[in-house]
Every structure is written in C-alpha cells, then in structure tokens.
Protein backbone atom coordinates (compact mmCIF):
# COMPACT_ATOMS: atom_id res chain seq x y z
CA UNK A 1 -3.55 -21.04 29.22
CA UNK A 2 -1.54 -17.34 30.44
CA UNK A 3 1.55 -19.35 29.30
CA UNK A 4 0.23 -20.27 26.22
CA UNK A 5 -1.48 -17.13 25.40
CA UNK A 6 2.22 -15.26 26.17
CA UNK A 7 3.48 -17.76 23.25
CA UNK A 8 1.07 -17.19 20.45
CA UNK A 9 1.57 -13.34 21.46
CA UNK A 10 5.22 -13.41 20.92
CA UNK A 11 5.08 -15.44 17.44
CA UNK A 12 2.30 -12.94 16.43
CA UNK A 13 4.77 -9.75 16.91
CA UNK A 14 7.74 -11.81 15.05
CA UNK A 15 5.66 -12.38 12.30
CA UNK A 16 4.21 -8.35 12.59
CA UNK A 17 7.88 -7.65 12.91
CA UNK A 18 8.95 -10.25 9.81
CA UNK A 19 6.18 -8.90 7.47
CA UNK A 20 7.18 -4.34 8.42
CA UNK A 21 11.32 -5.98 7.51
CA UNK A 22 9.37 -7.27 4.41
CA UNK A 23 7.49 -3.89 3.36
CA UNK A 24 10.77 -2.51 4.05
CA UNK A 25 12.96 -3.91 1.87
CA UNK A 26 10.61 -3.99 -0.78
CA UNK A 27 9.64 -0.05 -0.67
CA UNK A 28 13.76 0.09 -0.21
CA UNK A 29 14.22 -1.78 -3.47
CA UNK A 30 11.29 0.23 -5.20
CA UNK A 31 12.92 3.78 -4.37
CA UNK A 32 16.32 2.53 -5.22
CA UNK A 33 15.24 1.49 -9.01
CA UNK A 34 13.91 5.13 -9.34
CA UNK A 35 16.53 6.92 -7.98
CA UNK A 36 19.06 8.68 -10.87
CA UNK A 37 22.17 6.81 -8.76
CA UNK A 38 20.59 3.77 -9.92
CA UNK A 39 19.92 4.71 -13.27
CA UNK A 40 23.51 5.77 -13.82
CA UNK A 41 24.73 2.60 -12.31
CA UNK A 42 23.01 0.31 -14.94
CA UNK A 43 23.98 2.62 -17.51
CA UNK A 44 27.29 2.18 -16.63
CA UNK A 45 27.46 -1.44 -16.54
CA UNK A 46 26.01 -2.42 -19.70
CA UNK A 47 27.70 0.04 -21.45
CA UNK A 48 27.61 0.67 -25.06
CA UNK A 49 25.63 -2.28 -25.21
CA UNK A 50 22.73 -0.88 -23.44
CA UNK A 51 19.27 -1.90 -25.22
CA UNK A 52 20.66 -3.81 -27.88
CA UNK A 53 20.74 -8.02 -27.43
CA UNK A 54 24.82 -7.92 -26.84
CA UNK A 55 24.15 -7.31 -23.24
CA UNK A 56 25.39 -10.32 -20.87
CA UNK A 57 23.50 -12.99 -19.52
CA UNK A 58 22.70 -11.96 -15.61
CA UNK A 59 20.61 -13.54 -13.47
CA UNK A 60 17.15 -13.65 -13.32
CA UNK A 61 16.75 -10.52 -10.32
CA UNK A 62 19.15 -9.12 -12.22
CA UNK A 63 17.39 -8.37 -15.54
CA UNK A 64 14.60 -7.94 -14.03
CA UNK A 65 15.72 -4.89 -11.32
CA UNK A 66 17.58 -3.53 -14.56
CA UNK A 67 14.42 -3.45 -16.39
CA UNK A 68 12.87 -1.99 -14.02
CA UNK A 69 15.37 0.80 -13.51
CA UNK A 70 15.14 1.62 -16.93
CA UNK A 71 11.55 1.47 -17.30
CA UNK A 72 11.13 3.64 -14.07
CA UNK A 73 13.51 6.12 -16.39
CA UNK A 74 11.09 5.68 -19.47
CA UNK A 75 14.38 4.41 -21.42
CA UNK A 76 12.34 1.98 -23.07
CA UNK A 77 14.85 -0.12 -25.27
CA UNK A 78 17.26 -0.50 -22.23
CA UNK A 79 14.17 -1.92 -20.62
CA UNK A 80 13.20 -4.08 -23.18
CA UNK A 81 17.05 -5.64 -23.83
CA UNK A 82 16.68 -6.67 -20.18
CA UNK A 83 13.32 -8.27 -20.51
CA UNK A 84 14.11 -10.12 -23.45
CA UNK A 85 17.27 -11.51 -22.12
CA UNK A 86 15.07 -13.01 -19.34
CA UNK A 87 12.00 -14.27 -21.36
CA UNK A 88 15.24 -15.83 -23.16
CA UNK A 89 16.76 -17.43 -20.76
CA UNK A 90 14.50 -17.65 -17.62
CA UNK A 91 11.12 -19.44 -19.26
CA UNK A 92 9.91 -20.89 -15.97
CA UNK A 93 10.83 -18.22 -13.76
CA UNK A 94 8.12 -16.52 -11.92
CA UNK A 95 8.66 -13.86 -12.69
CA UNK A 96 6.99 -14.01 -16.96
CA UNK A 97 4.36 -12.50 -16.45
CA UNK A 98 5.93 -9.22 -15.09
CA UNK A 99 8.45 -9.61 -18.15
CA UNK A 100 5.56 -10.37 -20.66
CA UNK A 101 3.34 -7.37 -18.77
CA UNK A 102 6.84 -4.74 -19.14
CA UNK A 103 7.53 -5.61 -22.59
CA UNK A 104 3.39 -4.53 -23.92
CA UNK A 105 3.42 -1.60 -21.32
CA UNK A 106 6.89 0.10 -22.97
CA UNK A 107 5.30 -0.49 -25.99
CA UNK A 108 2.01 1.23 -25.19
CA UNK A 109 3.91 4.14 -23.67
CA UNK A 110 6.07 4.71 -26.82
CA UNK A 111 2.25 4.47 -28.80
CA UNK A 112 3.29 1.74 -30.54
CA UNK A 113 -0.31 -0.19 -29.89
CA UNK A 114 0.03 -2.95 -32.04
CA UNK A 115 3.08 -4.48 -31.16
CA UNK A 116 1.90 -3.88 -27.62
CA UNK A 117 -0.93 -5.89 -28.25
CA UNK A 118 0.89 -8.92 -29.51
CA UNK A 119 2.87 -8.77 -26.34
CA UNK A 120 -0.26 -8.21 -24.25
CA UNK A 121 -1.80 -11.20 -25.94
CA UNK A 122 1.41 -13.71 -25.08
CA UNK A 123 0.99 -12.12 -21.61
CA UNK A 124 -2.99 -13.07 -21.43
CA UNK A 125 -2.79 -16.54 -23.44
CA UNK A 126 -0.43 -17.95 -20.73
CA UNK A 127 -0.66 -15.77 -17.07
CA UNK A 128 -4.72 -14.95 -17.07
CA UNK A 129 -4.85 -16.19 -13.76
CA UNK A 130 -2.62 -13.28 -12.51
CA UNK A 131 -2.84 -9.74 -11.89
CA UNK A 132 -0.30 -8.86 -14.57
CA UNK A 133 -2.57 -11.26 -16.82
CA UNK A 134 -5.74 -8.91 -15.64
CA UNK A 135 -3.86 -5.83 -16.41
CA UNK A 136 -2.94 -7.04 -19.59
CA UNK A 137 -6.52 -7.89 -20.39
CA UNK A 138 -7.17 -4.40 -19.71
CA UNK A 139 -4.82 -2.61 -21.68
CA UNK A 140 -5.34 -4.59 -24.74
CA UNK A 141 -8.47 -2.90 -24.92
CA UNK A 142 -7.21 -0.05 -24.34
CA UNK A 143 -4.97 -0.25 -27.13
CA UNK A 144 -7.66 -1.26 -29.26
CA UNK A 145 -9.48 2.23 -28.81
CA UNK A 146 -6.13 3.90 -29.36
CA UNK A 147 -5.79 2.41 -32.74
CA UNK A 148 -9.68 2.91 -33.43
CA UNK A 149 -10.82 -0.41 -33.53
CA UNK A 150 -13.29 0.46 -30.81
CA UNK A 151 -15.84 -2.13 -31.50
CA UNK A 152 -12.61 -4.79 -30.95
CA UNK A 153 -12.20 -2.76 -27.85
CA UNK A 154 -15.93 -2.92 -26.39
CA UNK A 155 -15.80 -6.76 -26.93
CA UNK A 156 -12.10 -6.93 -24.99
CA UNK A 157 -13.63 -5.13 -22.00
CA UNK A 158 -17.04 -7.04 -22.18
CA UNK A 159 -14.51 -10.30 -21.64
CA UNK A 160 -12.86 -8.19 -18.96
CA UNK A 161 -16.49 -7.92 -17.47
CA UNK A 162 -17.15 -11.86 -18.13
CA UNK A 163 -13.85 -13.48 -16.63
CA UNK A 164 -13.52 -11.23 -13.89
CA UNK A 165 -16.81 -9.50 -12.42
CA UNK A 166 -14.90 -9.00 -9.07
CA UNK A 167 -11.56 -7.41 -11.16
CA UNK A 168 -9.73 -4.89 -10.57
CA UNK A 169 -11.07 -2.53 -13.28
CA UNK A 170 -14.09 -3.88 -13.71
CA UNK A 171 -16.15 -0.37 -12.91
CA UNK A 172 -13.41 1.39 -15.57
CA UNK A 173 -14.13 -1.80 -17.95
CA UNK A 174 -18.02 -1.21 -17.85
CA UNK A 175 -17.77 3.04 -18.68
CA UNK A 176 -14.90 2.11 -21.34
CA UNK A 177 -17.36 -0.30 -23.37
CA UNK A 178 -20.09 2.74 -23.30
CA UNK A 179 -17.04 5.27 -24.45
CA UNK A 180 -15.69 2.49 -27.35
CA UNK A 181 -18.88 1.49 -28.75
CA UNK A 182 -19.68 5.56 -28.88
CA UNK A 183 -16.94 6.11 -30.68
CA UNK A 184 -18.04 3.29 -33.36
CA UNK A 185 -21.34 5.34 -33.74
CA UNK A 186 -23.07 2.46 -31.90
CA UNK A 187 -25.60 4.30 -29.67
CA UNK A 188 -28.04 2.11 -28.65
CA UNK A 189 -25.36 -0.41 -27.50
CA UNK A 190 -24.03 2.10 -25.62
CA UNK A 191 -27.46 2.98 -24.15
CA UNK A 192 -27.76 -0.82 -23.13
CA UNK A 193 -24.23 -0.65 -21.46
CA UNK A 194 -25.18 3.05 -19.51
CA UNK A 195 -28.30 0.88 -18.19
CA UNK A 196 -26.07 -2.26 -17.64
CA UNK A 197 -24.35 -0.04 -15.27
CA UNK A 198 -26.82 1.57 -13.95
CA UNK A 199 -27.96 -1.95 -12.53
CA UNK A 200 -24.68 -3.31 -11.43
CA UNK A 201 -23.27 -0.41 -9.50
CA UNK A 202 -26.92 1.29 -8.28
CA UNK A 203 -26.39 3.83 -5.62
CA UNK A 204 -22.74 4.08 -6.51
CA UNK A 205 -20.05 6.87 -8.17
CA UNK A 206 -20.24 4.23 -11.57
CA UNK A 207 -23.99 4.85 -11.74
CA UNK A 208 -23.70 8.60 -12.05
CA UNK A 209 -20.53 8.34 -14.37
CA UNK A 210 -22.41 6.21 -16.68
CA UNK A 211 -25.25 8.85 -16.47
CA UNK A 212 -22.69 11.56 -17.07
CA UNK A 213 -21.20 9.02 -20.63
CA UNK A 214 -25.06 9.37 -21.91
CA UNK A 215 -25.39 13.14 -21.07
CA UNK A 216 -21.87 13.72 -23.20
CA UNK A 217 -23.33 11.27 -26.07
CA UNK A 218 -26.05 13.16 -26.32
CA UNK A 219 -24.54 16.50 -26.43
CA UNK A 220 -22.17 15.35 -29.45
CA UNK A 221 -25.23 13.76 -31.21
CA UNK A 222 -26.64 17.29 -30.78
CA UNK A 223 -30.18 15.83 -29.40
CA UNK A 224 -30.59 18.83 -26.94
CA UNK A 225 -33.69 17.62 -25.19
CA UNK A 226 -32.06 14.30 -24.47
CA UNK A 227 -28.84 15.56 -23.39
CA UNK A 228 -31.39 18.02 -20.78
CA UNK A 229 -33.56 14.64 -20.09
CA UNK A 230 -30.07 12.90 -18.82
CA UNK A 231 -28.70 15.62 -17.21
CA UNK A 232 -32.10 15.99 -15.02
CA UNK A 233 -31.93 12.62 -14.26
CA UNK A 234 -27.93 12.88 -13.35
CA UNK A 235 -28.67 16.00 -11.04
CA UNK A 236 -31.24 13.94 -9.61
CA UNK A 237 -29.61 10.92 -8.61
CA UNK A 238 -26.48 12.92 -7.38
CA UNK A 239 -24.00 11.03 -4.98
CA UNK A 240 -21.54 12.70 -6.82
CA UNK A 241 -18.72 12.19 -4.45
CA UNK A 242 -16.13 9.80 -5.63
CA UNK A 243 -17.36 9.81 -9.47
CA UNK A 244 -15.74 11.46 -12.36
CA UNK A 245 -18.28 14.36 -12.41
CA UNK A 246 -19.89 16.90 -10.69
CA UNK A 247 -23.22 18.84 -10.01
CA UNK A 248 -20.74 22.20 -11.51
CA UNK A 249 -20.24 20.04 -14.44
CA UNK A 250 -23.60 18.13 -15.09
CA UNK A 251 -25.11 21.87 -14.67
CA UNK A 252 -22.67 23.42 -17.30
CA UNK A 253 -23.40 20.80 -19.96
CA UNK A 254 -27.32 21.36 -19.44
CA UNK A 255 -26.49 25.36 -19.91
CA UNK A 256 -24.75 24.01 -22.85
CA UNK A 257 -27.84 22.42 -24.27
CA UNK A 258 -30.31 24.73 -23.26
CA UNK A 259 -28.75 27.26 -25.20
CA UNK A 260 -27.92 25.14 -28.37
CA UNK A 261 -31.29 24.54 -28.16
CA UNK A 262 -32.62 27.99 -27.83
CA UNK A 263 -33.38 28.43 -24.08
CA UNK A 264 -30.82 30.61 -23.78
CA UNK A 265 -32.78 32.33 -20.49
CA UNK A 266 -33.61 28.91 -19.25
CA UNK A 267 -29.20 28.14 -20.04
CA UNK A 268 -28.45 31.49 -18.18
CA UNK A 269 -30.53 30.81 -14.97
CA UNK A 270 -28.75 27.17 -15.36
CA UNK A 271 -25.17 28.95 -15.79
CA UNK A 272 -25.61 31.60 -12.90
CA UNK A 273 -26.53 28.45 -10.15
CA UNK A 274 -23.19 27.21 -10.78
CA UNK A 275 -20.39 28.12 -8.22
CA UNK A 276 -17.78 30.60 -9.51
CA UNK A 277 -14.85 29.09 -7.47
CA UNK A 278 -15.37 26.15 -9.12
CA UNK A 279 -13.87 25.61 -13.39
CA UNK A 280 -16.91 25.14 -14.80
CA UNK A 281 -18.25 28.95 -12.59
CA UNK A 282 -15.67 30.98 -13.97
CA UNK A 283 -16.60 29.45 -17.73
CA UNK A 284 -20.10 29.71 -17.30
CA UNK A 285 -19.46 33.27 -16.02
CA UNK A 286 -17.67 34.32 -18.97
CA UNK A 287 -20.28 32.79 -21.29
CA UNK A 288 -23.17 35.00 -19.82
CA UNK A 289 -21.34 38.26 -18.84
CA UNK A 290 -23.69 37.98 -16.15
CA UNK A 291 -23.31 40.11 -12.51
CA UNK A 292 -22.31 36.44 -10.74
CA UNK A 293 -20.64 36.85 -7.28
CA UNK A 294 -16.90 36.29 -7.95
CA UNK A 295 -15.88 34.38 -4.29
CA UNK A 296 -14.07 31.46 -3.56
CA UNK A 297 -11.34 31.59 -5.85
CA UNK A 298 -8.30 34.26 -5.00
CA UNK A 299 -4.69 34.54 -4.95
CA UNK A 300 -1.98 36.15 -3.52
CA UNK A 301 1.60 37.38 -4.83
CA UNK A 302 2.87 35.05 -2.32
CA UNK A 303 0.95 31.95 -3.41
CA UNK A 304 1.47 32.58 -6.86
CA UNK A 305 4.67 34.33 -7.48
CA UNK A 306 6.87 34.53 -10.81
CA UNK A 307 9.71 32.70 -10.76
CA UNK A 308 12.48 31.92 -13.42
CA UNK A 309 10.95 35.31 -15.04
CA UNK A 310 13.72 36.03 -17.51
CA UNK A 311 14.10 32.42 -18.76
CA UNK A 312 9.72 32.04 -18.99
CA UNK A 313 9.58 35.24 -21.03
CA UNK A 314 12.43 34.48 -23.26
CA UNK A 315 11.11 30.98 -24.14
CA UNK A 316 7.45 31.10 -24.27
CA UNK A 317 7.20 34.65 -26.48
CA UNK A 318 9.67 33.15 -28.40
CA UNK A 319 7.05 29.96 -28.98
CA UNK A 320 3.75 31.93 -28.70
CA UNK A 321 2.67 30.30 -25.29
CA UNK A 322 1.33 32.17 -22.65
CA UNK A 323 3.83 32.80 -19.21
CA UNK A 324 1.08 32.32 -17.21
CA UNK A 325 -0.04 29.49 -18.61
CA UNK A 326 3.91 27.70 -18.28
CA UNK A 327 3.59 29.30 -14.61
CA UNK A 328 0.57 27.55 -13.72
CA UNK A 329 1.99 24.12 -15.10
CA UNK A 330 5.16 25.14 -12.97
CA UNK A 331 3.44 25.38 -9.91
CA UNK A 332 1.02 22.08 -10.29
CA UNK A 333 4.17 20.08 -11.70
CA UNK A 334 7.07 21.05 -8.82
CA UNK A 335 6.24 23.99 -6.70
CA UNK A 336 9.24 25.66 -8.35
CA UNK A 337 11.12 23.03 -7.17
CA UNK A 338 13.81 22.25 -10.17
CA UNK A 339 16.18 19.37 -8.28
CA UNK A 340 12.70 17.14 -8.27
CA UNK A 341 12.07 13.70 -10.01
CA UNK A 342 8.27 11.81 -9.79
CA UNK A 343 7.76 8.04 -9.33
CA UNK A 344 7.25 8.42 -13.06
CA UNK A 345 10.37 9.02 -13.72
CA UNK A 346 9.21 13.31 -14.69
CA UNK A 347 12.35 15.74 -14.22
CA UNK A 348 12.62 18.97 -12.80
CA UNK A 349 10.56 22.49 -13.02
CA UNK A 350 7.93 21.19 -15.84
CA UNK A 351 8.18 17.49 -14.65
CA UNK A 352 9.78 16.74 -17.88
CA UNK A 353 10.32 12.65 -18.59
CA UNK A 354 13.16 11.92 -20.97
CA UNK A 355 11.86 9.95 -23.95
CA UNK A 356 9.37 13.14 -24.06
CA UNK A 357 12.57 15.57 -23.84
CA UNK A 358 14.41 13.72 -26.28
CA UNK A 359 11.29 14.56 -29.45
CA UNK A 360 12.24 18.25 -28.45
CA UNK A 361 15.24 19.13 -27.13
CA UNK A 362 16.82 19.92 -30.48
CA UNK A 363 14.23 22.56 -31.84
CA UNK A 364 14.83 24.20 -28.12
CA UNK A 365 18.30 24.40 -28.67
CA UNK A 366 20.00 21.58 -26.05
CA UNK A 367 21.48 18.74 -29.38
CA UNK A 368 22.78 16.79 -26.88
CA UNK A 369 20.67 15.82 -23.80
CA UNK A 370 21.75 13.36 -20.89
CA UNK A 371 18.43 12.87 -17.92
CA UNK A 372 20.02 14.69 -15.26
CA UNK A 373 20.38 17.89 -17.45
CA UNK A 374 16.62 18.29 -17.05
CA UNK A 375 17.17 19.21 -13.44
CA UNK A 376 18.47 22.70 -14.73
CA UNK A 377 15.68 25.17 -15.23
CA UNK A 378 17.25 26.72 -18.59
CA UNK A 379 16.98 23.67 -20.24
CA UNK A 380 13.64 22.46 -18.51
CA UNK A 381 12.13 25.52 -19.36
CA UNK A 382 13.49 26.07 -22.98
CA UNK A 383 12.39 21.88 -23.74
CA UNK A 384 8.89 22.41 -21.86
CA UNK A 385 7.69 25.26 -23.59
CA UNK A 386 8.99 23.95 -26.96
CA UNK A 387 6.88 20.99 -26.15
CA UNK A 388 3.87 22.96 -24.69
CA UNK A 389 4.47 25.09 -28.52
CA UNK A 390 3.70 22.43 -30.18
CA UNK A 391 0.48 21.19 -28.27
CA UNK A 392 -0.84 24.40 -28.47
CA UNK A 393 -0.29 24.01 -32.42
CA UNK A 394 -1.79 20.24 -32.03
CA UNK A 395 -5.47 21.61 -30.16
CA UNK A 396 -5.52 24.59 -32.08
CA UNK A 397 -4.72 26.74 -29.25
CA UNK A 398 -6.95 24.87 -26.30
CA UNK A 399 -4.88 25.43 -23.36
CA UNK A 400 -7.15 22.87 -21.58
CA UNK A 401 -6.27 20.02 -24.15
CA UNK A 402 -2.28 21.22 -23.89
CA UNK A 403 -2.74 20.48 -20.03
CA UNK A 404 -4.67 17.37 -20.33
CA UNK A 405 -2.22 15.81 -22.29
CA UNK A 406 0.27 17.08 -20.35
CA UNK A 407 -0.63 15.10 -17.73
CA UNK A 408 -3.05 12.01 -20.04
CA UNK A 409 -0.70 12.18 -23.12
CA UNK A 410 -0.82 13.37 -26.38
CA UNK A 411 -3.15 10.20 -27.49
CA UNK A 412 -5.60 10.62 -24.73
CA UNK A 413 -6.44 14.18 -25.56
CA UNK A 414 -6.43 13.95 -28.98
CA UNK A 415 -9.15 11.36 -28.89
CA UNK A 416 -10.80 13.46 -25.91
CA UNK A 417 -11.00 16.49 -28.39
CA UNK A 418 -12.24 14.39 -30.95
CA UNK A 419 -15.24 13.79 -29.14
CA UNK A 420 -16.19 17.55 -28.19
CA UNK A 421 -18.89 18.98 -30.02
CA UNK A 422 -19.40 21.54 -29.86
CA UNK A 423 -15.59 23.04 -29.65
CA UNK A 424 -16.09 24.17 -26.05
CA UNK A 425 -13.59 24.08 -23.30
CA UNK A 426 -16.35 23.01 -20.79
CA UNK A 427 -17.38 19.83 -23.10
CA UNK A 428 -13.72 19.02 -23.94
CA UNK A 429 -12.89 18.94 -20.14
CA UNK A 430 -16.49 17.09 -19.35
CA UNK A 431 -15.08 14.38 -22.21
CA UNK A 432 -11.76 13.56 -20.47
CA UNK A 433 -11.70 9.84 -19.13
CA UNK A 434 -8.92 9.77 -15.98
CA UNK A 435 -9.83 10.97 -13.17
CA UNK A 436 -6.00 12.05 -12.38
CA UNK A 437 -6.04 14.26 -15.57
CA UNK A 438 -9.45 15.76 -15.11
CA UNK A 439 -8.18 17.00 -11.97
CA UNK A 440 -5.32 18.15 -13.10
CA UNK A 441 -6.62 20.17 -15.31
CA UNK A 442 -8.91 21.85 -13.16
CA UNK A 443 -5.97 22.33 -10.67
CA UNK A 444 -3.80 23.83 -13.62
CA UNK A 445 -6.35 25.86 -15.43
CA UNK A 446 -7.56 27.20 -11.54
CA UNK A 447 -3.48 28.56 -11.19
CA UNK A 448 -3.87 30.02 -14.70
CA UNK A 449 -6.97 32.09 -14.36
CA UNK A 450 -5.31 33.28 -11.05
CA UNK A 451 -2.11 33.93 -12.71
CA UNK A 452 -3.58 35.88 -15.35
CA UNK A 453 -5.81 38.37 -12.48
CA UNK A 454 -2.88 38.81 -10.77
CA UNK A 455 -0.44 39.43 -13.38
CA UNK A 456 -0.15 40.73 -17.35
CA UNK A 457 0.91 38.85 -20.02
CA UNK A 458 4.55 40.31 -19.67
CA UNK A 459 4.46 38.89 -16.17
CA UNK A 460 3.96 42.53 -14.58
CA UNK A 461 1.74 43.38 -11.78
CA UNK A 462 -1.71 44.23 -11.98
C-alpha cells in the first residue's frame, strides 16, 4: 500500500508540475502578444498589406496570435484581416468561436454596434454552447442599448437569464434588463425586474444594486417620496459590501430628494451624516455650506506633486482644461510613469490607446503618429488634453463625465448623463453602470479635489 501510495504521489506532482509548465506558457504567450516587440514584429511581416485581404495564408495559430497582437494594440482592421483569413480558410478549427467572438468585439470597440451584432449573432447561432457563445449573448444586448433599441436589449438579456441561470453574467444580465427597459420608459417592467432580483439574489450585493436601479428611476421620474421610500428601504437592507453602491451614496441621493422635494432641513441633516472623506461628503458638503468636520481625506506635496509642469500648463490653458484635473488623471492612469503600456493596450503618462490617439493627434499638433510615440510625455500630454478638450465640450464641462468616459468610453457616459436628472454630479456618478469606472472616478475626482487644496490653478503652491 506505502509503495503504491509513493506512486500515485509521484504522478500527482508530474501532473501539478505538467499543468504550472501549462499556465506558463500560456501567461508567456499572453504577455508576448501585448508586448510593443510583438506588435512591431507582425507589423513588419505583413507589411503594406496589413488589414487589407492581400495578406498570406498562415496557419491557423498563426492568424489567430496575429489577431490577437493586433487586437491587444486596438489596431482593429489588422485584427480583423487576420480573423477573416481564418474564418476563410480554417471552418472547422476550434478555434471559430474566438474568431467569430474577435471579429463583433473590434466592432463594438470601434462603436460600430450593428455590424457587431451581425457578427455576434453568427457567433451565437453556431457556438452557444461556449463561453465565447455566452459572451456574445451578452454583448449583443449590450449593443442593443447602445443603439437604443433597449426594449430589443431587455428581451436579449431576459434570454441570457433563460439559457443560462448559472452564467457568467447572469447578476449583470438581471440589473441591465431593469436599466434597458428604464430607458424605454417602461417602469413597471422595470419594477417587476428590481423585485425579480430582489428574489433571486436575496441577502446578496445584486439585491441592494437592484434597490439602488429603483432609487435612481425614481429620482429621474422626479417622484421624491418614492425615490425617499426606496432609499429607506436600501439603507435598510444594507450589505453594501461588494455592490455597486454605498450607504455615502444611497444617503446623498435621499438629500437629493428631500430637498427637491422641499425638506431641505430634513436633506441637510441627511447631507451632514455622510462622511467627508468619502466623494459623495465633500459634494454634500459643498451643497450645504454646512460646519462638517473635514477628516479623512488629505494630501501631501509628496503624494501629489506636479510633474511635466511646463508641458501641462502649455497644453491644457491652451484647451481650457483644468491642470489639476490632467494631474489627477496622470496620477490614477501611470503614477507619472511615461515608458508604461496596460493589458489594454493604453500608452504612456495619460494611458493613451492608439485608435483613440489617432481621432486627435492632428488638432494637437503630432500629423503623423506611430504607437510607440505615445510613450513621450510631449506628445501624450499635448494628444490627452486635446482629447480631455473635447469631452469637456461633449458633458458641458462635467469633469466627472470626462473621467468616466475616460475610463467607460465616450458611449457609456453619454448614455450615463442622459439619464441624470437632475444635472448633478452626485446623480450622474450614482447612474454609472461598471463598477471599474465608478471607481475610477471616485479615485480620480478624490486626486482632483486634493490637487486643487494643495495647489492653484497655475499649478502654484497654496
């Protein structure tokens, strides 16, 4: 029994051994397709041919990794030229449904819905039964609300919710339906889909985020009382931790109604209970003047410092966009680190991606721009404030919707926007629907109101 024991102990730490080579190679062959050596080796071997169909045949693998080098890159066409050689060529292959999942995702990424959803569809009709197939389930929807067709939308995530009740966006698929049939003015469906959730994910963070969907309906229906009745009941439930919300937040959308209604002692007292440290204190502080204890939230010269001064003030007076603003996207985006690049693909100082650059880097005075030039802060800094220009021109001058779509795209907080009312940067912020760029605004709008104790707007000193 020892002898056999020894055996099956020795073929368990080959196959631990087998499976860490495996994870490996992969994670090898993931960082390789996002490196910028990679990128300029594929560039260089297709050439002038590069994302147009007079590209060679390859192999299979090959397409595929050259795809996804591209892709990684946000060079879209090159991607798709390599993806469409291999749905060509490679019908049976297994690897389709990653093709068929690429070619709607560029697509989406460029905003180009509708042709992503006639990809997304091929994807779905054939690979359903796969994770790509899921995904692509998914983001048909999302394109759906993109385009507004939301009521299209609600129905594509109630399949989501039918075919796979165990998926992997099945919590996200449940407070999307409430957002999409919102947006189509269909309340009371909505209503039935907050409850819906309510009952499938009781005592978890989906339950208070579909609480926190009816408290923001209500406030843009402007039916005070029932945007206090839900935001009672949110504050009561609580288990906050892990949702898309917060006590800080439920509280400052109550203040909000309160005082739309009237109450505006009842909204103060409501107001002063928040934390200051947190974004939703230092707004509700500023709304009632009020004598609240400013702790929690500091900064030092060291933590926030001004770097790249000469090249900030330059560009962003130039553009009418705050330095301190550009500084606190600095810092969130790279540490003032200019020789970085994200998984994404996102370049330098202001985590710039290229197709992005390319819609700007005229007007700011670079006519010809190749991916690694965004790794010099002259040209990072001239591109990113000519791009954070014309946000600020875009959300009539919301510096909160400039950094949400900063970090959610342009799309994302458009439609966010569109669904504050009233015009407040506390509602807008409540409305956004990632959790990634919700926090990153928070982070980003925390550095700014630091940035802007700390220093005046000519980046002097207090």
């Amino acid at each position: 029994m020892s002898q056999t024991f020894s055996l099956n102990f020795v073929v368990m730490k080959k196959i631990q051994f087998a499976a860490v080579i495996v994870f490996l190679f992969v994670f090898a062959v993931f960082a390789q397709t996002k490196s910028d050596s990679s990128l300029r080796e594929v560039m260089s071997d297709d050439g002038p041919a590069a994302g147009t169909d007079a590209i060679p045949t390859l192999s299979a693998s090959e397409h595929l990794r050259r795809a996804e080098v591209y892709s990684s890159n946000r060079l879209f066409p090159q991607a798709r030229a390599h993806w469409q050689k291999f749905l060509e060529n490679y019908p049976n292959d297994p690897g389709m449904s990653k093709a068929l999942f690429g070619m709607g995702r560029s697509y989406m990424w460029e905003r180009d819905y509708a042709k992503a959803i006639t990809w997304f569809d091929k994807l779905t009709k054939n690979y359903l039964d796969t994770k790509d197939g899921r995904e692509g389930l998914a983001f048909t929807g999302a394109c759906y609300v993109r385009l507004g067709k939301n009521v299209e939308a609600a129905k594509t995530y109630e399949k989501y919710t039918v075919m796979f009740p165990n998926g992997e966006r099945i919590e996200t698929s449940y407070l999307n339906i409430i957002d999409a049939y919102r947006e189509a003015g269909k309340y009371d469906d909505a209503n039935r889909w907050v409850d819906k959730a309510r009952d499938k994910f009781a005592g978890k963070a989906t339950e208070v985020n579909a609480l926190q969907s009816r408290v923001r309906m209500e406030i843009y229906r402007q039916n005070w009382p029932d945007a206090v009745t839900a935001a009672n009941e949110s504050l009561s439930v609580g288990r906050f931790g892990g949702s898309m919300t917060s006590a800080d937040e439920i509280k400052y959308l109550k203040g909000v109604a309160l005082e739309k209604s009237g109450k505006k002692a009842d909204a103060a007292a409501v107001f002063n209970s928040i934390s200051y440290s947190s974004y939703f204190g230092g707004l509700a502080a500023d709304r009632t003047a009020s004598n609240i204890k400013k702790t929690g939230l500091s900064g030092s010269y060291g933590d926030y410092p001004v770097m790249f001064r000469a090249e900030l003030l330059r560009n962003s007076k130039s553009r009418n966009v705050d330095p301190r603003f550009v500084l606190a996207i600095m810092k969130q985006e790279s540490s003032f680190r200019p020789g970085i690049k994200s998984p994404a693909g996102a370049r330098g100082l202001l985590q710039l991606v290229y197709d992005t650059a390319l819609k700007y880097n005229k007007a700011a005075g670079y006519a010809n721009l190749h991916p690694d030039d965004l790794y010099q802060p002259a040209v990072n800094i001239a591109i990113g404030t000519e791009y954070m220009s014309e946000l600020k021109d875009q959300f009539n001058g919301l510096y909160e919707a400039i950094a949400a779509s900063y970090n959610g795209g342009e799309d994302n907080a458009a439609r966010w926007l569109a669904r504050s009312r009233p015009k407040d940067p506390g509602v807008f912020t409540a409305e956004i629907g990632f959790a990634e760029s919700k926090a990153y605004v928070f982070k980003v709008m925390n550095n700014y109101r630091i940035y802007r104790e700390l220093y005046d707007e000519n980046l002097n000193r207090r």
